[in-house]
PDB file of N, CA and C in Angstrom:
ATOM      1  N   UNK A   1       0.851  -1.174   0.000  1.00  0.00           N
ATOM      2  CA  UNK A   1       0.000   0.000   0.000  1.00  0.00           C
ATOM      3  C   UNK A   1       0.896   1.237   0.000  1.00  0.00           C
ATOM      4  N   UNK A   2       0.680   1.883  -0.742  1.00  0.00           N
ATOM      5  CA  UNK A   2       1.206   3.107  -0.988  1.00  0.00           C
ATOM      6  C   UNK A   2       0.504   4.523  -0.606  1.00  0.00           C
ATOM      7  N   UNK A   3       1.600   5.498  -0.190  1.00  0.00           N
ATOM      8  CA  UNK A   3       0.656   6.414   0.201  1.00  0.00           C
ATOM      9  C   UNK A   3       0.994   8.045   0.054  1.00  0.00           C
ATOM     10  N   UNK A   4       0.772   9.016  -0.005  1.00  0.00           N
ATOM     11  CA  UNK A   4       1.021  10.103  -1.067  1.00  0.00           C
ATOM     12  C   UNK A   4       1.605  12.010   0.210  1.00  0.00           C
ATOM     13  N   UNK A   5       2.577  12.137   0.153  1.00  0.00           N
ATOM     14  CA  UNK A   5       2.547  13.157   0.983  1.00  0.00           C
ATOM     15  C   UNK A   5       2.847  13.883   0.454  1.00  0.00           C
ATOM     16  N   UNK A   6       2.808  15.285   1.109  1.00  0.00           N
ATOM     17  CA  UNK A   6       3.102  16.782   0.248  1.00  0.00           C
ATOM     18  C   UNK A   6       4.358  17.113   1.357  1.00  0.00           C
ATOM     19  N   UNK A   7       5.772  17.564   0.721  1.00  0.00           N
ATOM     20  CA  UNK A   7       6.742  18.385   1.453  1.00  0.00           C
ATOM     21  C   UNK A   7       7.215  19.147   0.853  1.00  0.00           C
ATOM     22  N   UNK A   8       7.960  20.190   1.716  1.00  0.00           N
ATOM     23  CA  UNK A   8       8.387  21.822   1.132  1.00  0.00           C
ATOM     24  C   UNK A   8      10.021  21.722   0.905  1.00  0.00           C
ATOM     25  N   UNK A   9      10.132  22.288  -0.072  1.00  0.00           N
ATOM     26  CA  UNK A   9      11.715  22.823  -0.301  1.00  0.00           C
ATOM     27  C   UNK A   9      11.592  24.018   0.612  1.00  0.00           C
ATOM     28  N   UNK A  10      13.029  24.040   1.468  1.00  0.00           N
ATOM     29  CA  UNK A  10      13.447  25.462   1.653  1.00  0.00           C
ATOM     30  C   UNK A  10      14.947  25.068   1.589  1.00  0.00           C
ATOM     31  N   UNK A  11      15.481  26.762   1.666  1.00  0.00           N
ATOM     32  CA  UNK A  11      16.886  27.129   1.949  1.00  0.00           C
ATOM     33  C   UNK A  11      17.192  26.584   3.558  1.00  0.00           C
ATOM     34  N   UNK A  12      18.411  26.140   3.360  1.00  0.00           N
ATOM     35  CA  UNK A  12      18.966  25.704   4.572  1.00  0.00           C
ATOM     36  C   UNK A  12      20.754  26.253   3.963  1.00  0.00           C
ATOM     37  N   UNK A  13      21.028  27.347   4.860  1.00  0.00           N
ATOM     38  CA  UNK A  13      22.571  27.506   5.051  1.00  0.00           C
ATOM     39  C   UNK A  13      22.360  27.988   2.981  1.00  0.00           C
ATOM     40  N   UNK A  14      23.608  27.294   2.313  1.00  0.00           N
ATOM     41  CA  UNK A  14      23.390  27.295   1.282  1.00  0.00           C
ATOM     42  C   UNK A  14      23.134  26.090  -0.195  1.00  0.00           C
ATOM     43  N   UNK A  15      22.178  25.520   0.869  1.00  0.00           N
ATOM     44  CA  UNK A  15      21.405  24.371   0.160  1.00  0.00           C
ATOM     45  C   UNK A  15      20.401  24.069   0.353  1.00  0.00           C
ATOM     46  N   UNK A  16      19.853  23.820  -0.491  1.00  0.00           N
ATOM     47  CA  UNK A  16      18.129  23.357   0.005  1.00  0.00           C
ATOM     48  C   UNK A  16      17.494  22.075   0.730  1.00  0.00           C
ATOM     49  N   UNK A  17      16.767  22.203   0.990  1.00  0.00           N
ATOM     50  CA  UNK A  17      16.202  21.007   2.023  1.00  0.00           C
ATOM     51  C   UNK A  17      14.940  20.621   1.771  1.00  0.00           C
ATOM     52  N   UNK A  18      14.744  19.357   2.010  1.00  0.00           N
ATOM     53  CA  UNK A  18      13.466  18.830   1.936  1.00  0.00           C
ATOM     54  C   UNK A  18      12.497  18.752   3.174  1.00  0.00           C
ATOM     55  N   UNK A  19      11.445  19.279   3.953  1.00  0.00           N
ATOM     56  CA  UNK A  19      11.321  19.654   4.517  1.00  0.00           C
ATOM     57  C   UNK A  19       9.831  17.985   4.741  1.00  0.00           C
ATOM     58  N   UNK A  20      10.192  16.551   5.557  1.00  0.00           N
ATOM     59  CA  UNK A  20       9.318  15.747   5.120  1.00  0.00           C
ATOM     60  C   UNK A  20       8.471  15.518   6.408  1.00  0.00           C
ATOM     61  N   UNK A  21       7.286  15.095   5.729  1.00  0.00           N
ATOM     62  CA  UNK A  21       6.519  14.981   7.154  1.00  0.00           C
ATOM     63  C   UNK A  21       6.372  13.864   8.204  1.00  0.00           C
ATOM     64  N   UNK A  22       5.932  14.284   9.422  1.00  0.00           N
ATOM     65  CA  UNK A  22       6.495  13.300  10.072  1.00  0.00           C
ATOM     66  C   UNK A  22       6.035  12.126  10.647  1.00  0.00           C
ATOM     67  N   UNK A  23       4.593  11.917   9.732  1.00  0.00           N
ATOM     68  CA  UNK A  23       3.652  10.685   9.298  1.00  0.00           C
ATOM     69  C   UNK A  23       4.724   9.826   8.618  1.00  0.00           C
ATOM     70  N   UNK A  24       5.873   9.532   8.244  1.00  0.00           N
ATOM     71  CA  UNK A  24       7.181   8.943   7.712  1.00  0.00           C
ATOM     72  C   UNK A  24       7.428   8.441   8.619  1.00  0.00           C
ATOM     73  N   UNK A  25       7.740   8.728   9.728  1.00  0.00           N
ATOM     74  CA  UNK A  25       8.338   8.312  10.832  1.00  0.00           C
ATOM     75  C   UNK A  25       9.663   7.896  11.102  1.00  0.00           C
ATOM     76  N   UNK A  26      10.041   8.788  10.257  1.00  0.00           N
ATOM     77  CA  UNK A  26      11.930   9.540  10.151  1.00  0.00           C
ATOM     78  C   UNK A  26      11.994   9.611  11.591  1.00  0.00           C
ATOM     79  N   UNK A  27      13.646   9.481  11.409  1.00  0.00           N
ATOM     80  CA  UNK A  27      14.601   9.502  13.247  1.00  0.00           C
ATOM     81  C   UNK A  27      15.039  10.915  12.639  1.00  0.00           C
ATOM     82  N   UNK A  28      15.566  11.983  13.221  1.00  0.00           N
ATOM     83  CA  UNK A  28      16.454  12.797  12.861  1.00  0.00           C
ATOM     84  C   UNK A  28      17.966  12.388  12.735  1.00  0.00           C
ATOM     85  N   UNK A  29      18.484  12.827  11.740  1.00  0.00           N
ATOM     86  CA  UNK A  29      19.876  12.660  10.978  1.00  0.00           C
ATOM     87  C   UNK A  29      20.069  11.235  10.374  1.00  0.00           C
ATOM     88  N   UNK A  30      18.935  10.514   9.990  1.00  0.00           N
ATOM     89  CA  UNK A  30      18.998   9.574   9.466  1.00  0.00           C
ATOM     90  C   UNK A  30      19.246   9.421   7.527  1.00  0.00           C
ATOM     91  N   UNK A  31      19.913   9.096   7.305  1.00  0.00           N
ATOM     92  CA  UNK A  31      20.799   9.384   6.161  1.00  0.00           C
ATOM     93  C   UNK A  31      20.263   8.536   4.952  1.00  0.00           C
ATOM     94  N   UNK A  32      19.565   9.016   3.841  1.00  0.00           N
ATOM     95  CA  UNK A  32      19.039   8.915   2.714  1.00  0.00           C
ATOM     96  C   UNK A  32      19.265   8.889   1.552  1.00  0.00           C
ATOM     97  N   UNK A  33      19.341   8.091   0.886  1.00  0.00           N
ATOM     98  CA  UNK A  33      19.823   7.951  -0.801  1.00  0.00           C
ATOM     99  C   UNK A  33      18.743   8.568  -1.707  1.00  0.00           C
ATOM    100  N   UNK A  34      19.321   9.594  -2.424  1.00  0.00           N
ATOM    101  CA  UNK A  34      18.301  10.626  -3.452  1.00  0.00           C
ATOM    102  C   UNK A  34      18.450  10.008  -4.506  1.00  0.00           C
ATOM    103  N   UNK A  35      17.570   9.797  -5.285  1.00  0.00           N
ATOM    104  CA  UNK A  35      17.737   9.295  -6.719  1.00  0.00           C
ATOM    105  C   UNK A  35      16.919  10.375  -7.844  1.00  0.00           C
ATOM    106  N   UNK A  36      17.424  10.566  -8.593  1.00  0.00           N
ATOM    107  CA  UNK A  36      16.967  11.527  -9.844  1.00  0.00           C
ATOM    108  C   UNK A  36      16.457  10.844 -10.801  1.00  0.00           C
ATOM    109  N   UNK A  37      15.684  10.708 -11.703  1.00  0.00           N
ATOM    110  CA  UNK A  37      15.570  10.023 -13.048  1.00  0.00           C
ATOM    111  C   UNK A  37      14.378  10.779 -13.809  1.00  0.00           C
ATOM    112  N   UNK A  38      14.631  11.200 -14.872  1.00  0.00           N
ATOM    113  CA  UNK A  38      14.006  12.040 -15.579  1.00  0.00           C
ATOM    114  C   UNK A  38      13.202  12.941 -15.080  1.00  0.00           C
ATOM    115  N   UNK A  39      13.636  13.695 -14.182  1.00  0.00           N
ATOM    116  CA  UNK A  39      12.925  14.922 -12.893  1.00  0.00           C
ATOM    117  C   UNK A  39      12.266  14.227 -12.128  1.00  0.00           C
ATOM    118  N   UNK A  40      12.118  12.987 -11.944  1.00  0.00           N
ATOM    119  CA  UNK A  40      11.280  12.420 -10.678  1.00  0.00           C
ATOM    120  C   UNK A  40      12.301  12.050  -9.657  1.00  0.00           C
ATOM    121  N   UNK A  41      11.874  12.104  -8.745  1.00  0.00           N
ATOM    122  CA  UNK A  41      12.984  11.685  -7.817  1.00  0.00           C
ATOM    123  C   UNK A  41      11.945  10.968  -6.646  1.00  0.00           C
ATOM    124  N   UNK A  42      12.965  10.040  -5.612  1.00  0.00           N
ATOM    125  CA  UNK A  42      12.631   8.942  -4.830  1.00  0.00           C
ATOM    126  C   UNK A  42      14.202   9.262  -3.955  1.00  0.00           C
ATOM    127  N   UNK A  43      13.234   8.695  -3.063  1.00  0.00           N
ATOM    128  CA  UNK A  43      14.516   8.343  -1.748  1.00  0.00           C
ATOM    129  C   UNK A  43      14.103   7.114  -1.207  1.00  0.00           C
ATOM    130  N   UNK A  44      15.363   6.815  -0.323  1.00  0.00           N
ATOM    131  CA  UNK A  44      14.885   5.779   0.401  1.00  0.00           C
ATOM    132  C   UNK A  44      16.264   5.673   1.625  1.00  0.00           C
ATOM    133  N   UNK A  45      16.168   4.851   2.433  1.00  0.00           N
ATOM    134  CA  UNK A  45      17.098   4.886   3.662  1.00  0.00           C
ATOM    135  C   UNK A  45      18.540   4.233   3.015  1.00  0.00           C
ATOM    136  N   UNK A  46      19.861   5.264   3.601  1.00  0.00           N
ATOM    137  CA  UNK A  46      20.848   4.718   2.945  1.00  0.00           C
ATOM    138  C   UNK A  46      21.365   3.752   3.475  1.00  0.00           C
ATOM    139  N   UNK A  47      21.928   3.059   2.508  1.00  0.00           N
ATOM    140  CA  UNK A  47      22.839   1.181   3.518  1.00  0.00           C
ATOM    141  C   UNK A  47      23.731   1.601   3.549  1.00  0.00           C
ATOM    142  N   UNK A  48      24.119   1.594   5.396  1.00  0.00           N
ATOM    143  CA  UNK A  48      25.134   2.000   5.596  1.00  0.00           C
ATOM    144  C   UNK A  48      25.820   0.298   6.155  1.00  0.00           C
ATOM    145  N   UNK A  49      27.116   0.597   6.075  1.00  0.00           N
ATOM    146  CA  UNK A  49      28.236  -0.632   6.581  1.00  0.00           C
ATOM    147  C   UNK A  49      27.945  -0.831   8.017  1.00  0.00           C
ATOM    148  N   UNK A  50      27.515  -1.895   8.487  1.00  0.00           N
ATOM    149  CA  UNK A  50      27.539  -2.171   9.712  1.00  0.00           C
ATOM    150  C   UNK A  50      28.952  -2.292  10.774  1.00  0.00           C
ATOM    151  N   UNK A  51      28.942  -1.038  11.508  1.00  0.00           N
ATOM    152  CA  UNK A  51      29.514  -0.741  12.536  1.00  0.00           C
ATOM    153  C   UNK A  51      30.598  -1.709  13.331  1.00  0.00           C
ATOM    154  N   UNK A  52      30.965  -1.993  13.949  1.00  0.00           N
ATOM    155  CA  UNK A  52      31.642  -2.979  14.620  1.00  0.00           C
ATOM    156  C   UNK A  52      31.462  -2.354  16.134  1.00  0.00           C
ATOM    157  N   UNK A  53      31.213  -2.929  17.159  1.00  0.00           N
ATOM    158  CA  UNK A  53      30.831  -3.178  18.194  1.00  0.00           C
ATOM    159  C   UNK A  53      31.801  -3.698  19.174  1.00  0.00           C
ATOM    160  N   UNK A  54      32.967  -2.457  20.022  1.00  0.00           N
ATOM    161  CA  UNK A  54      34.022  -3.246  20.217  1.00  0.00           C
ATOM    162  C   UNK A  54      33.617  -3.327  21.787  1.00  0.00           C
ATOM    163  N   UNK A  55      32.719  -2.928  22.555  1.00  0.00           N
ATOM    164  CA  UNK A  55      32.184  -3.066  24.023  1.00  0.00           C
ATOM    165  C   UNK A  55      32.249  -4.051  24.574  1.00  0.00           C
ATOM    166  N   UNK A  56      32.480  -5.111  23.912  1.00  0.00           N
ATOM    167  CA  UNK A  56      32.496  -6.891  24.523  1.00  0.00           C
ATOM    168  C   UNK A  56      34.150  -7.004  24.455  1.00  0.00           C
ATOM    169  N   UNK A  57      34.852  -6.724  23.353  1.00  0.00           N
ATOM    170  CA  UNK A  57      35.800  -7.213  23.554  1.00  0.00           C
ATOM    171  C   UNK A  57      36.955  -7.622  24.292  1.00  0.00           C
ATOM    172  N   UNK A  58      36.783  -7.044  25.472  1.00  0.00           N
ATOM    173  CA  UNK A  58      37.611  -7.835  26.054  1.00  0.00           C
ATOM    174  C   UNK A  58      37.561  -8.767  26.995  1.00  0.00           C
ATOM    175  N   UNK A  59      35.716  -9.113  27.444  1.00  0.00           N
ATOM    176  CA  UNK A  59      35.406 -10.340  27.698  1.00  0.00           C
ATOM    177  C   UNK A  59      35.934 -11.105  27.352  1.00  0.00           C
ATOM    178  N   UNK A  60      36.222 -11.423  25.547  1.00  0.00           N
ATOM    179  CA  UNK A  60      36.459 -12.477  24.964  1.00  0.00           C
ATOM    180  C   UNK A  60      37.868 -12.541  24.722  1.00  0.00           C
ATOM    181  N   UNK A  61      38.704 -11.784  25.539  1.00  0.00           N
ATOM    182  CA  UNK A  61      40.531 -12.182  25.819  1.00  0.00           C
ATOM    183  C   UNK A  61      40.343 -11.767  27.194  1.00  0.00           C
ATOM    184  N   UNK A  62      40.122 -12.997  28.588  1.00  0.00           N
ATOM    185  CA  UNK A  62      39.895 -12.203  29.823  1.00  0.00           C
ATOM    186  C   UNK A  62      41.272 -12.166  30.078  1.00  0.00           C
ATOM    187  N   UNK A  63      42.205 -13.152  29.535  1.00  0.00           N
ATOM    188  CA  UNK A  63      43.481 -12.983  30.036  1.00  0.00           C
ATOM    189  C   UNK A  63      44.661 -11.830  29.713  1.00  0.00           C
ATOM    190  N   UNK A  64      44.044 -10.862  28.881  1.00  0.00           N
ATOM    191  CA  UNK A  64      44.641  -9.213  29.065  1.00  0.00           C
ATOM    192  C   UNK A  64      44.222  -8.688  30.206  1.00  0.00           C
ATOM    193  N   UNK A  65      44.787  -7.717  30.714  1.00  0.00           N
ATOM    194  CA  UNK A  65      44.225  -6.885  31.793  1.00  0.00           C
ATOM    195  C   UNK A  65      45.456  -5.562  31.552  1.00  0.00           C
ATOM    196  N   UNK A  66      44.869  -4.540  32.100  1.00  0.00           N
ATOM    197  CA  UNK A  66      45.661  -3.344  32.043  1.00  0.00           C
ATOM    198  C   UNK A  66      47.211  -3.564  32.748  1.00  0.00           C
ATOM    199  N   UNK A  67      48.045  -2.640  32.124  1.00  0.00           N
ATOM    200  CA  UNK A  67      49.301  -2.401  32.846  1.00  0.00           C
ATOM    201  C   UNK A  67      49.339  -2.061  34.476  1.00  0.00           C
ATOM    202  N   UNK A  68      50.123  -2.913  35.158  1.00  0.00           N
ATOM    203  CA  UNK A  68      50.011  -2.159  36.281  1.00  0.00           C
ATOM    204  C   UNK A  68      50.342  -0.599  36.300  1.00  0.00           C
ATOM    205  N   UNK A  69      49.956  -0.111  37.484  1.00  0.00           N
ATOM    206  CA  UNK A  69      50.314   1.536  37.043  1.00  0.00           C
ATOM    207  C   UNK A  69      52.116   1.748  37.712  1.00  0.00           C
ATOM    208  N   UNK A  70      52.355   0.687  37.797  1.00  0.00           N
ATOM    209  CA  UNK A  70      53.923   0.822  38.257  1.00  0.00           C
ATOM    210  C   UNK A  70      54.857   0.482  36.906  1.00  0.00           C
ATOM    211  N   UNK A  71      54.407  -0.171  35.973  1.00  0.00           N
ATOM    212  CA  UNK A  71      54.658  -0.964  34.676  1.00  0.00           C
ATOM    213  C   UNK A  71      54.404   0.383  33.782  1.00  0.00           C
ATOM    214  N   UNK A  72      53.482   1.350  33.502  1.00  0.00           N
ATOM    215  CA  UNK A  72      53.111   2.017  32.589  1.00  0.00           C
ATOM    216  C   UNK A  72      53.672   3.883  33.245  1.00  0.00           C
ATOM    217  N   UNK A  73      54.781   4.156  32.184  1.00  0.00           N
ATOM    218  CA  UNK A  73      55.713   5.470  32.043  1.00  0.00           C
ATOM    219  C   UNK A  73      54.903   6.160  31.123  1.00  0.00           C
ATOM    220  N   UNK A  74      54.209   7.667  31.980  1.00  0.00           N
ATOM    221  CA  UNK A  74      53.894   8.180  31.340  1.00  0.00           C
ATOM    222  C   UNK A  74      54.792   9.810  31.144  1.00  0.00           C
ATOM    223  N   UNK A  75      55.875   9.390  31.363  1.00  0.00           N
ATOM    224  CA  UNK A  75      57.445  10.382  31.182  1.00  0.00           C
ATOM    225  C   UNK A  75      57.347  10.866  29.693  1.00  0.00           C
ATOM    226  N   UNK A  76      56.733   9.365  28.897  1.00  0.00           N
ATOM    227  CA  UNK A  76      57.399   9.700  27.519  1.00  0.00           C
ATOM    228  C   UNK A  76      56.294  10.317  26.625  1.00  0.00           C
ATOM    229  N   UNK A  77      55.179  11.155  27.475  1.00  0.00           N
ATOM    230  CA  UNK A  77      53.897  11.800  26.706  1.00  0.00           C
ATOM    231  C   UNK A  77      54.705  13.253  26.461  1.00  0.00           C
ATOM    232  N   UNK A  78      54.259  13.490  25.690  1.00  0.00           N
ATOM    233  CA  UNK A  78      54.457  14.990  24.652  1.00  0.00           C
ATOM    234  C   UNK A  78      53.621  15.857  25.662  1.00  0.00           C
ATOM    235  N   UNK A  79      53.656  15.796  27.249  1.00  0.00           N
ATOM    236  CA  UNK A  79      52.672  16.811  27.634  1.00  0.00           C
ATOM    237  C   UNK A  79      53.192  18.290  27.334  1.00  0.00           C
ATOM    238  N   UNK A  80      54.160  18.439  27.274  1.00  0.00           N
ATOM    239  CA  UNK A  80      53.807  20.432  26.910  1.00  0.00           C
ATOM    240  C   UNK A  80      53.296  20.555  25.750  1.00  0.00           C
ATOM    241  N   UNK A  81      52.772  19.493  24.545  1.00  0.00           N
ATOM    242  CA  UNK A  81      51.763  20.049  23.448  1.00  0.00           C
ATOM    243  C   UNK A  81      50.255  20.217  24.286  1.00  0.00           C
ATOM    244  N   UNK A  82      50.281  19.575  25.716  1.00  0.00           N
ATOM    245  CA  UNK A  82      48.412  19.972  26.099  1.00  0.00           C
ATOM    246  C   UNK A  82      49.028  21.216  26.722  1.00  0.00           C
ATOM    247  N   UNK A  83      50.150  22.170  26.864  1.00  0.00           N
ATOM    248  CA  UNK A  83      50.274  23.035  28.052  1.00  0.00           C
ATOM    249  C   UNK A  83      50.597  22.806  29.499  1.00  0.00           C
ATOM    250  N   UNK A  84      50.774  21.352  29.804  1.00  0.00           N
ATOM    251  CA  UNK A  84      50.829  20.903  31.147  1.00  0.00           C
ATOM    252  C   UNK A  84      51.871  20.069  31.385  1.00  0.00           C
ATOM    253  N   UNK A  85      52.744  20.204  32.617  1.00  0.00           N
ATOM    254  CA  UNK A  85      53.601  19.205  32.542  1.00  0.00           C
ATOM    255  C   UNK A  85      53.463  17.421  33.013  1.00  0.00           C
ATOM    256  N   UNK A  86      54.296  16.992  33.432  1.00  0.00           N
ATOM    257  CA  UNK A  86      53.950  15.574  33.468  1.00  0.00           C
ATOM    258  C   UNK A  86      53.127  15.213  34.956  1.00  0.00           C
ATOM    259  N   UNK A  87      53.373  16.357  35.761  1.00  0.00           N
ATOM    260  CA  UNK A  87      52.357  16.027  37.221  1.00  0.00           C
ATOM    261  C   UNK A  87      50.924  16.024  36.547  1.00  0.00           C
ATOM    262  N   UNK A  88      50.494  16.578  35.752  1.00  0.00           N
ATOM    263  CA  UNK A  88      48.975  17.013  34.955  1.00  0.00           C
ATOM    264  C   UNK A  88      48.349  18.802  35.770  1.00  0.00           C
ATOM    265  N   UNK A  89      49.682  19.129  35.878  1.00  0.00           N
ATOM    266  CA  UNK A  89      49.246  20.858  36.548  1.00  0.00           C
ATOM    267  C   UNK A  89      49.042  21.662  35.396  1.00  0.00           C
TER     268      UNK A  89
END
């Protein structure tokens, strides 16, 4: 079933915008493929590459664990590019 809506062009910054309604039931900043073909145009939701999800990972190596903090020199940070020296003053 198909079904028929009316939306507005406006200026946005210096490009125009499609202005769609929200019987669509669009997310905001959800990212859309425009298609042109002989002045008609269609959209539809763009395929994006699925993400990678690194929040688990280190469940699945339990046998890493952080440096001790006696093991890890942080002498050799570039701190005067933040302005601060190595105490963090």
């Amino acid at each position: 079933m198909s079904a028929e809506y009316k939306a507005k062009v406006f200026k946005s910054g210096n490009s125009l915008a499609l202005r769609l309604p929200k019987a669509l039931g669009l997310k905001e900043g959800a990212e859309m493929t425009l298609r042109e073909e002989q002045g008609k145009y269609s959209f539809e939701p763009a395929h994006s590459e699925r993400k990678i999800d690194v929040s688990k990972f280190a469940g699945k190596a339990p046998w890493l664990e952080p440096l001790p903090r006696e093991d890890f020199d942080d002498s050799l940070r570039d701190w005067h590019l933040l302005g601060r020296d190595a105490s963090g003053a």
